[in-house]
Protein backbone atom coordinates (compact mmCIF):
# COMPACT_ATOMS: atom_id res chain seq x y z
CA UNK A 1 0.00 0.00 0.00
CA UNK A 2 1.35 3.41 -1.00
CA UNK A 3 1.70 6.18 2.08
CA UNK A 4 0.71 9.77 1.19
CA UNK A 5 3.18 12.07 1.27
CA UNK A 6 2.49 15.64 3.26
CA UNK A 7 2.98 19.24 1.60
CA UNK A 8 2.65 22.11 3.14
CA UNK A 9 1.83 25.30 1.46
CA UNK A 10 2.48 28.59 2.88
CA UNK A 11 0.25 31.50 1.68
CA UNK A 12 2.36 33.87 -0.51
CA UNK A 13 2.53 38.12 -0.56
CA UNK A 14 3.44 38.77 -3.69
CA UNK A 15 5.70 42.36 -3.37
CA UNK A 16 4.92 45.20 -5.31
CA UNK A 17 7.81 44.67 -7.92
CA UNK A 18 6.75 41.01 -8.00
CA UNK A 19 3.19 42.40 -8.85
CA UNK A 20 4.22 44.57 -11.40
CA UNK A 21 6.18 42.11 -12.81
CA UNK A 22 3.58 39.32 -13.40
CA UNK A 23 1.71 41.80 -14.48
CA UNK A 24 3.74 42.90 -16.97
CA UNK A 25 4.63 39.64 -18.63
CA UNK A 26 1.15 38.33 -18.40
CA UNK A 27 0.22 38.72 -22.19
CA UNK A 28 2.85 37.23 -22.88
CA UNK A 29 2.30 34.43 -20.86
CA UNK A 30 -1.12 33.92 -21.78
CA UNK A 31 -0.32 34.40 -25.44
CA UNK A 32 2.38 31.31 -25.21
CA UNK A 33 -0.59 29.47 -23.48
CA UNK A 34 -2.89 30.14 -26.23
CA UNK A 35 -1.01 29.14 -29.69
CA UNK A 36 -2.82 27.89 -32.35
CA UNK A 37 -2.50 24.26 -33.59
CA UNK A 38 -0.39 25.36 -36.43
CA UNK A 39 2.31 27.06 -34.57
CA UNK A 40 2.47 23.85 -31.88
CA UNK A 41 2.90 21.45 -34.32
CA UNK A 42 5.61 23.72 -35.95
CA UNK A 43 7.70 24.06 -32.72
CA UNK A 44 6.72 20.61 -31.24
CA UNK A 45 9.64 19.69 -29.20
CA UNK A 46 11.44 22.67 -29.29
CA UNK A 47 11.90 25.13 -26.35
CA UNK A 48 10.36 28.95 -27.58
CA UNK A 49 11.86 32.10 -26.17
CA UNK A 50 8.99 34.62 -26.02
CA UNK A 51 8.65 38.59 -25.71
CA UNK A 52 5.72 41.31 -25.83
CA UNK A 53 3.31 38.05 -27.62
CA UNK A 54 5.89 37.02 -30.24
CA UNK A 55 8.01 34.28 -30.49
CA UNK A 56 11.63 35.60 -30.88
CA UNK A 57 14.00 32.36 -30.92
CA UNK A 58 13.50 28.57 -31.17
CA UNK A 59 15.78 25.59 -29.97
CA UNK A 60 16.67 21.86 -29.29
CA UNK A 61 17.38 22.14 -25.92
CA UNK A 62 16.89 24.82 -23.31
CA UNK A 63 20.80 25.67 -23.02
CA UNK A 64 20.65 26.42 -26.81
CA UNK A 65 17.97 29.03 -26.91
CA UNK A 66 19.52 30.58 -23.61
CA UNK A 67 22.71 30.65 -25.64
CA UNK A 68 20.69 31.75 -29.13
CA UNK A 69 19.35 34.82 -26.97
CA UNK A 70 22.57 35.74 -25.17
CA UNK A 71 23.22 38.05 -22.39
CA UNK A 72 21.97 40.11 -20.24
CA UNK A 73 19.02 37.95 -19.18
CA UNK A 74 15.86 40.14 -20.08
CA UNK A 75 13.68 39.39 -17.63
CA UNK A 76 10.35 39.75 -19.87
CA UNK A 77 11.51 36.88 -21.88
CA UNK A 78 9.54 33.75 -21.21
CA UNK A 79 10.73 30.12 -21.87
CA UNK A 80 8.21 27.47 -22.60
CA UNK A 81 8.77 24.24 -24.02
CA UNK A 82 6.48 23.00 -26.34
CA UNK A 83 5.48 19.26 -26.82
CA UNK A 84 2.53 17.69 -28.28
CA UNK A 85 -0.36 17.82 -25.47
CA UNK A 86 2.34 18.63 -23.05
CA UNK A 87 3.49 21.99 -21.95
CA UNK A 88 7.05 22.69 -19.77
CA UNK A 89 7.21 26.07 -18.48
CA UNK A 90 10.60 27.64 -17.43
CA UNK A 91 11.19 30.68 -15.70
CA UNK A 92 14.67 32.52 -17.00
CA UNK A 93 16.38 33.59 -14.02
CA UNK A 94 18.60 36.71 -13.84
């Protein structure tokens, strides 16, 4: 028989910069969350570097794209792998 395993979630406060950040890359995000068919199927299994709702680089892997987009890290750029049925999000640290 399998045992449960316990989480435990603390309540989070987002801070104002935090705030203004989600807020800022959230048509961005929901535009990588919405992509037709079409442009699925043509990145399927490639991770997509997106910015201000357009896809701006394409790769194999994930340390390919962050090398395809270079330095500095811009924080509005969002990483999201794409597989069929599947979605892997990653958040690009700075």
């Amino acid at each position: 028989m399998a045992t449960a395993t316990r989480v435990k979630v603390r309540s989070w406060s987002p801070t104002p910069e935090q705030v203004e950040y989600i807020r800022a890359i959230e048509p961005t995000s929901h535009f990588l969350h919405n992509l037709p068919d079409e442009i699925r199927r043509q990145y399927a299994g490639q991770w997509v570097a997106a910015k201000d709702c357009q896809i701006i680089a394409a790769a194999r892997t994930r340390a390919e794209l962050c090398a395809a987009l270079g330095e500095p890290r811009d924080p509005a750029i969002l990483l999201l792998r794409l597989e069929k049925g599947v979605t892997i999000r990653w958040r690009r640290l700075s």
